[in-house]
N, C-alpha and C. Protein backbone atom coordinates (compact mmCIF):
# COMPACT_ATOMS: atom_id res chain seq x y z
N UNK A 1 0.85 -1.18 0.00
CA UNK A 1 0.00 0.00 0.00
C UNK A 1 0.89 1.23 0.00
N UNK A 2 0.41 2.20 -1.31
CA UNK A 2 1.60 3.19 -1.14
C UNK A 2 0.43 4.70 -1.10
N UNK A 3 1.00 5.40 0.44
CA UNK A 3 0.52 6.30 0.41
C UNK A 3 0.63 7.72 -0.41
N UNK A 4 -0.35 8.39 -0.83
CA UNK A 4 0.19 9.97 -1.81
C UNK A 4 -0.84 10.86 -1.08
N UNK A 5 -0.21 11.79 -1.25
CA UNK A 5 -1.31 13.43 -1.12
C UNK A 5 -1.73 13.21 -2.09
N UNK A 6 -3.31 13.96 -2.18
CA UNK A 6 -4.18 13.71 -3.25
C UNK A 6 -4.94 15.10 -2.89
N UNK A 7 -5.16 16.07 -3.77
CA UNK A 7 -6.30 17.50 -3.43
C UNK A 7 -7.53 16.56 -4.03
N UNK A 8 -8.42 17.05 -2.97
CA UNK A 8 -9.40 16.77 -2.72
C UNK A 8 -10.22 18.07 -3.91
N UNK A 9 -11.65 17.88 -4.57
CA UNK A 9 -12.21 18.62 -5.13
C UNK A 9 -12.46 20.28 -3.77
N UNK A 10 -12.81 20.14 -2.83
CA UNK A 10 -13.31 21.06 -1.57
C UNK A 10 -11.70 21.91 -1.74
N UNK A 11 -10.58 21.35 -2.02
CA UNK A 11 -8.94 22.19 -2.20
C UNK A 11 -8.30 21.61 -0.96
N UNK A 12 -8.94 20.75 0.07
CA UNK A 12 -8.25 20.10 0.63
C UNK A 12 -7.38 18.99 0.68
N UNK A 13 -6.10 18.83 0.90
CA UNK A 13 -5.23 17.67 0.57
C UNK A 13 -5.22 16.93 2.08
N UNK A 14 -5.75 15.59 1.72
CA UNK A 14 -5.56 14.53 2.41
C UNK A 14 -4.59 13.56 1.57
N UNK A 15 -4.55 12.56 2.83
CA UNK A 15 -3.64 11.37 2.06
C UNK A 15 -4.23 10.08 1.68
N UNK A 16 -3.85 9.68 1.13
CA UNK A 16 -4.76 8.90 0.11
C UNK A 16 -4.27 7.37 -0.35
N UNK A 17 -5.27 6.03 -0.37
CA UNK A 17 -4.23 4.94 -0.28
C UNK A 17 -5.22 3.73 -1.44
N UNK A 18 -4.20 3.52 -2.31
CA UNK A 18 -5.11 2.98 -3.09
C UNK A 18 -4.88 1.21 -3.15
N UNK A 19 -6.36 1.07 -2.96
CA UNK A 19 -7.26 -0.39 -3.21
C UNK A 19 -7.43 -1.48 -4.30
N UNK A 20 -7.38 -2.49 -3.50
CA UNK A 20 -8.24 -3.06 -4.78
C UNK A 20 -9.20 -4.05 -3.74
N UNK A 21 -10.43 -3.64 -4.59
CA UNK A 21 -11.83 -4.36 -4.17
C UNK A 21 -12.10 -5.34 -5.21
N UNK A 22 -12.87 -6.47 -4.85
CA UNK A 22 -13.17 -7.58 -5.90
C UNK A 22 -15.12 -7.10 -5.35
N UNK A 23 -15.78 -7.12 -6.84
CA UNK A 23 -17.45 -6.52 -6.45
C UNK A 23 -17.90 -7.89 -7.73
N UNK A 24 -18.89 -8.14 -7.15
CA UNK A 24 -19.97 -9.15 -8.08
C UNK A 24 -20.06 -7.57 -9.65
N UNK A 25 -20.24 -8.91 -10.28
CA UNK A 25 -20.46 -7.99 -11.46
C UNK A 25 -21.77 -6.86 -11.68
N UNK A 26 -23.10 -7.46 -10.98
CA UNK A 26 -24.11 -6.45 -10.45
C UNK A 26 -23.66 -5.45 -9.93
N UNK A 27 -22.71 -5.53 -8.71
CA UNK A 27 -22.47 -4.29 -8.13
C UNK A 27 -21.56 -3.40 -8.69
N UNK A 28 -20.90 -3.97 -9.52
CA UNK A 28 -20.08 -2.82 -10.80
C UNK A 28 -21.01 -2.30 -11.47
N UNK A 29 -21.53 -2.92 -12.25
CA UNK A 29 -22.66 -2.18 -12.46
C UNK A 29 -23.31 -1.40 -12.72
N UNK A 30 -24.11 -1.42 -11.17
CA UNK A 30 -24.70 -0.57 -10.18
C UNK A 30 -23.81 0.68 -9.87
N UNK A 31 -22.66 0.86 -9.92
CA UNK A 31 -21.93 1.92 -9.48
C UNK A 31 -21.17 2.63 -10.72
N UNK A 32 -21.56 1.69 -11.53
CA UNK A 32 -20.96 2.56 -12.74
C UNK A 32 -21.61 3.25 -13.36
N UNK A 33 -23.32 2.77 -13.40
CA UNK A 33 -24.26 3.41 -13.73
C UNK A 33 -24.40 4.65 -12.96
N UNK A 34 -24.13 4.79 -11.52
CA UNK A 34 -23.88 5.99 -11.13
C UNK A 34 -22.90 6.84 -10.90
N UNK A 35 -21.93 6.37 -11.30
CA UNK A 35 -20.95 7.21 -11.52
C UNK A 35 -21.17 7.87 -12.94
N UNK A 36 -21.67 7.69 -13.71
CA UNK A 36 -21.68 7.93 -15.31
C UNK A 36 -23.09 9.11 -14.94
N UNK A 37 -24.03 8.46 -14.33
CA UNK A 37 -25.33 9.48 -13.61
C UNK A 37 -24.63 10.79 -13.21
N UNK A 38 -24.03 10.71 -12.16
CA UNK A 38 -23.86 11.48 -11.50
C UNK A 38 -22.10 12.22 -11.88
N UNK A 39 -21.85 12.22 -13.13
CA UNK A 39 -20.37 12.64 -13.94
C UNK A 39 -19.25 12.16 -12.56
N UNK A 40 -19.53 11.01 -11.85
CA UNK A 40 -18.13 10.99 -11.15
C UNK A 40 -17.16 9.13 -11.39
N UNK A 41 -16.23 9.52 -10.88
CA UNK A 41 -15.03 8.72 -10.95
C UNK A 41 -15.97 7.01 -10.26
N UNK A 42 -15.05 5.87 -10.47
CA UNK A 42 -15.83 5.01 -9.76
C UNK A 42 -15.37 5.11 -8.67
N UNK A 43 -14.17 5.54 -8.22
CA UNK A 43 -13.75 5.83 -6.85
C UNK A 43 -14.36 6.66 -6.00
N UNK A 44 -15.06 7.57 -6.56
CA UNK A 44 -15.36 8.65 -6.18
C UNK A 44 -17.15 8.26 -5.25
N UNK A 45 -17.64 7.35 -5.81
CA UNK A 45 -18.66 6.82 -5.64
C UNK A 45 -18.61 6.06 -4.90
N UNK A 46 -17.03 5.15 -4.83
CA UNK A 46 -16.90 3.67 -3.42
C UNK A 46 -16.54 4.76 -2.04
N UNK A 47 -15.82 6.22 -2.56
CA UNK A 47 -15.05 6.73 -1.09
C UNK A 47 -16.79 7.40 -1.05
N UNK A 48 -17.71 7.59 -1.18
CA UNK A 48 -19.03 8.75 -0.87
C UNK A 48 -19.87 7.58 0.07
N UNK A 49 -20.12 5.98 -0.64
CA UNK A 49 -20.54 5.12 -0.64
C UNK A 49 -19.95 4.95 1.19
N UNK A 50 -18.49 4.51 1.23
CA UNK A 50 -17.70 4.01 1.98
C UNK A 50 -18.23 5.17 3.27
N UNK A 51 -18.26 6.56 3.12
CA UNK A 51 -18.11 7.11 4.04
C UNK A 51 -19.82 7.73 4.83
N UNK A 52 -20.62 7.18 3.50
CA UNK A 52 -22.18 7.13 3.84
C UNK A 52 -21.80 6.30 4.90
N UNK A 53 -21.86 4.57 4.51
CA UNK A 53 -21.85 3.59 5.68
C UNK A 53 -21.26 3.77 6.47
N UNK A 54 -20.39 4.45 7.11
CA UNK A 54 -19.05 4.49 8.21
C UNK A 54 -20.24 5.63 9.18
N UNK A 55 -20.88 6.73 8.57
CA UNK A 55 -21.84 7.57 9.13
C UNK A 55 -22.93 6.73 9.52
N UNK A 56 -23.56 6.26 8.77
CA UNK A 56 -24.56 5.12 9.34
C UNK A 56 -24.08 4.25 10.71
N UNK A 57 -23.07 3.47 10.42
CA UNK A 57 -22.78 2.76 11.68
C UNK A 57 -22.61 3.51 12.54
N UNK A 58 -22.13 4.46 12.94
CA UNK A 58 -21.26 5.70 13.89
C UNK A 58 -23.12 5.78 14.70
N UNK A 59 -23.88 6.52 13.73
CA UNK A 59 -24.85 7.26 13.90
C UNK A 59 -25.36 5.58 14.48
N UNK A 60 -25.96 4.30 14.28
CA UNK A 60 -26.71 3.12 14.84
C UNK A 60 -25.52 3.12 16.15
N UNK A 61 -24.66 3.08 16.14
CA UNK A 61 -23.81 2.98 17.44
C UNK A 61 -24.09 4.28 18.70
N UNK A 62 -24.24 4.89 18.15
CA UNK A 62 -24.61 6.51 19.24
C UNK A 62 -26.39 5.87 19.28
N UNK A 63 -26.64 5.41 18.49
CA UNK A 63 -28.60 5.13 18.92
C UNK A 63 -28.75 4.25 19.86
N UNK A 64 -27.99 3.32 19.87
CA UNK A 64 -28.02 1.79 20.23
C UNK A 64 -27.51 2.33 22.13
N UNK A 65 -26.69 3.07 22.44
CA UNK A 65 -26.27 3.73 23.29
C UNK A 65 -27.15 4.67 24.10
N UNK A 66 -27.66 5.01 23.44
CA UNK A 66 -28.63 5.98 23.91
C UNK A 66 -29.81 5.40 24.41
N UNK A 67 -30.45 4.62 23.35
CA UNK A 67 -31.42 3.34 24.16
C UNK A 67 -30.97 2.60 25.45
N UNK A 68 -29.91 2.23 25.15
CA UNK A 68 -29.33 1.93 26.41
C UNK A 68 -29.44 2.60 28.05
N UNK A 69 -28.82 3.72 27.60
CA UNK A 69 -29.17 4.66 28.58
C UNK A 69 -30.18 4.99 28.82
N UNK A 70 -31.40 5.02 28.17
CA UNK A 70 -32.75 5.03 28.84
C UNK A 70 -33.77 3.76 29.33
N UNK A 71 -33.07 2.98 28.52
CA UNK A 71 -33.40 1.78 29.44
C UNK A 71 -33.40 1.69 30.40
N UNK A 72 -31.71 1.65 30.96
CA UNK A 72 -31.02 1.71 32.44
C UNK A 72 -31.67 2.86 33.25
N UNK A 73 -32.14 3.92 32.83
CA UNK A 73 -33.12 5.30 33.73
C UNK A 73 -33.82 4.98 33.80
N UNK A 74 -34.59 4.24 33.00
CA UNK A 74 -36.05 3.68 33.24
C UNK A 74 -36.00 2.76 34.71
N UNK A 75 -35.09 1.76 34.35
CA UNK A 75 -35.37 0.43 35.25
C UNK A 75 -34.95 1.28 36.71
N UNK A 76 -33.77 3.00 36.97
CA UNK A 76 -33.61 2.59 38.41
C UNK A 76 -34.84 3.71 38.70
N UNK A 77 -35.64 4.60 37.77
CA UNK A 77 -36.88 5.13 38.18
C UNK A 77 -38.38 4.09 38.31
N UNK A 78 -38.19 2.96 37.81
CA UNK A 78 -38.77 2.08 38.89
C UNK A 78 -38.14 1.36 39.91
N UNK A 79 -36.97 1.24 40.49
CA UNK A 79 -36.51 0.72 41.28
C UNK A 79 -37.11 1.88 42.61
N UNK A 80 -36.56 3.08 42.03
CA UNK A 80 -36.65 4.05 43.03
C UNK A 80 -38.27 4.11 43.42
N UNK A 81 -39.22 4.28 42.59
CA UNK A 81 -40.67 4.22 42.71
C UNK A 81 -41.20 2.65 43.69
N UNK A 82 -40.67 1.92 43.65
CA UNK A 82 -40.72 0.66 45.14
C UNK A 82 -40.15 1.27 46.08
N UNK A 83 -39.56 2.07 46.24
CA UNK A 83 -38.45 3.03 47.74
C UNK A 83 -39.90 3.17 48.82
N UNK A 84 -40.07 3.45 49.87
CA UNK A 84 -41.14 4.06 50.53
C UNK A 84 -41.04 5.48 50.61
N UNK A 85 -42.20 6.11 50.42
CA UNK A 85 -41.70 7.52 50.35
C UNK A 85 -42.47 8.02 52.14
N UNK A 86 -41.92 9.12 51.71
CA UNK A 86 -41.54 10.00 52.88
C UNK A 86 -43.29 10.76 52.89
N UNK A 87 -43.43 11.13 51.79
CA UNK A 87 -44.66 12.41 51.79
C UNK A 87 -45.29 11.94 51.00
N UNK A 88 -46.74 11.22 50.94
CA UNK A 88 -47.39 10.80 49.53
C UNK A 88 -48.25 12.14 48.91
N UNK A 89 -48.15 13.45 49.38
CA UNK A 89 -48.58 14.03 48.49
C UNK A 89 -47.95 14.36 47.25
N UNK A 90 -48.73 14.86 46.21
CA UNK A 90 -47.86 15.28 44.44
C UNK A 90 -47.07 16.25 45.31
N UNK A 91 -45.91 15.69 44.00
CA UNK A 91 -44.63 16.56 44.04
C UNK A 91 -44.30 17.93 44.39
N UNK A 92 -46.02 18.66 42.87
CA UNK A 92 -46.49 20.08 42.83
C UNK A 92 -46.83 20.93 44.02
N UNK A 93 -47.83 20.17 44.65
CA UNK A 93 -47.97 20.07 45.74
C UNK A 93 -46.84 20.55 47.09
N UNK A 94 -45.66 19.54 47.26
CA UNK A 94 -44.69 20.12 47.95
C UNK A 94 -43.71 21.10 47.49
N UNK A 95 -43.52 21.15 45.93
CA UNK A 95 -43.12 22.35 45.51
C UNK A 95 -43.61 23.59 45.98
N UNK A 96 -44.79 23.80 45.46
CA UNK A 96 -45.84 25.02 45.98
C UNK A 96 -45.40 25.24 47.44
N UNK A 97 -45.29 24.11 48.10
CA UNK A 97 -45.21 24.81 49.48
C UNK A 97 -44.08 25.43 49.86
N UNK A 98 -43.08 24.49 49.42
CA UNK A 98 -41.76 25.03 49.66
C UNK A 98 -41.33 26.55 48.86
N UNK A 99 -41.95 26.82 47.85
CA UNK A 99 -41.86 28.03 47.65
C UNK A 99 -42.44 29.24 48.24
N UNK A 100 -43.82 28.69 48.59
CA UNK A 100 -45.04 29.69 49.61
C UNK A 100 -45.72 30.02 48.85
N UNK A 101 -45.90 29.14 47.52
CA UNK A 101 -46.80 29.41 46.60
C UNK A 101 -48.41 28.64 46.85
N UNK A 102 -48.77 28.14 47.53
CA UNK A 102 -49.94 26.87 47.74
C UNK A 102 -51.05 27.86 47.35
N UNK A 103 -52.07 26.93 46.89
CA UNK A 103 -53.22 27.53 46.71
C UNK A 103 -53.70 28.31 47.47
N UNK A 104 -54.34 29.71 47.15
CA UNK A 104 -54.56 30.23 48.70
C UNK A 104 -53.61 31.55 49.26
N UNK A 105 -52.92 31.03 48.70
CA UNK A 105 -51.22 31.90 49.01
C UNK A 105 -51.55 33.22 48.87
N UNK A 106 -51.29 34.35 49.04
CA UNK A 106 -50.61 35.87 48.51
C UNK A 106 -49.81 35.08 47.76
N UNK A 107 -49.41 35.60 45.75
CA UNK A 107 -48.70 35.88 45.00
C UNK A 107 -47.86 36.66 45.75
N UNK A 108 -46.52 36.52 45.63
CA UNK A 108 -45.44 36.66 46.08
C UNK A 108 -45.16 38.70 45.75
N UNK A 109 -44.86 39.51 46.10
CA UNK A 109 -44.91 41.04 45.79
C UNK A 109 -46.40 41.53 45.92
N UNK A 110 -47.42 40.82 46.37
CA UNK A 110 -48.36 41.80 46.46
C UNK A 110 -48.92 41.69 47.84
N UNK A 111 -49.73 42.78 48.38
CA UNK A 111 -50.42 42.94 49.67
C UNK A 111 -49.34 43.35 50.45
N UNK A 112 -48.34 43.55 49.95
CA UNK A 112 -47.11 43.84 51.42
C UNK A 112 -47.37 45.58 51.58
């Protein structure tokens, strides 16, 4: 494998390493027909191709993770919901109070 600088169409130079792929004859093809579609190189179509899928996996790997993580929140917000609680009234409820907002209340700046 012999590496070269190669300018990129964008004027950026990366380095660059050239392949050889073996493709069913369908999938030549298939990519030649779009390369000829779309006026580009067949390379040009395996590195767009190559770097679609590499985004795809990246992007199913960050999903797959993320499910994960709400899974695991889920299961210890029912773990925690078996806990015995302290105050069974709503939450709102002890919010309001703790602020001095409860139904009933003076709004906070007036009547003083």
């Amino acid at each position: 494998m012999r590496m070269r600088p190669r300018m990129r169409s964008g004027g950026d130079s990366t380095m660059t390493v050239r392949v050889t792929v073996t493709l069913p004859d369908d999938l030549l093809a298939g990519l030649d027909a779009v390369a000829a579609e779309e006026s580009l190189t067949r390379s040009d179509v395996v590195r767009e191709a190559a770097a679609t899928y590499l985004g795809v996996r990246k992007r199913s790997a960050e999903d797959e993770a993320r499910r994960v993580a709400v899974e695991e929140g889920l299961k210890w917000l029912e773990e925690l919901d078996k806990e015995p609680r302290l105050d069974d009234r709503p939450s709102l409820e002890i919010l309001r109070e703790i602020r001095g907002d409860a139904p009933g209340d003076e709004p906070a700046g007036e009547g003083t």
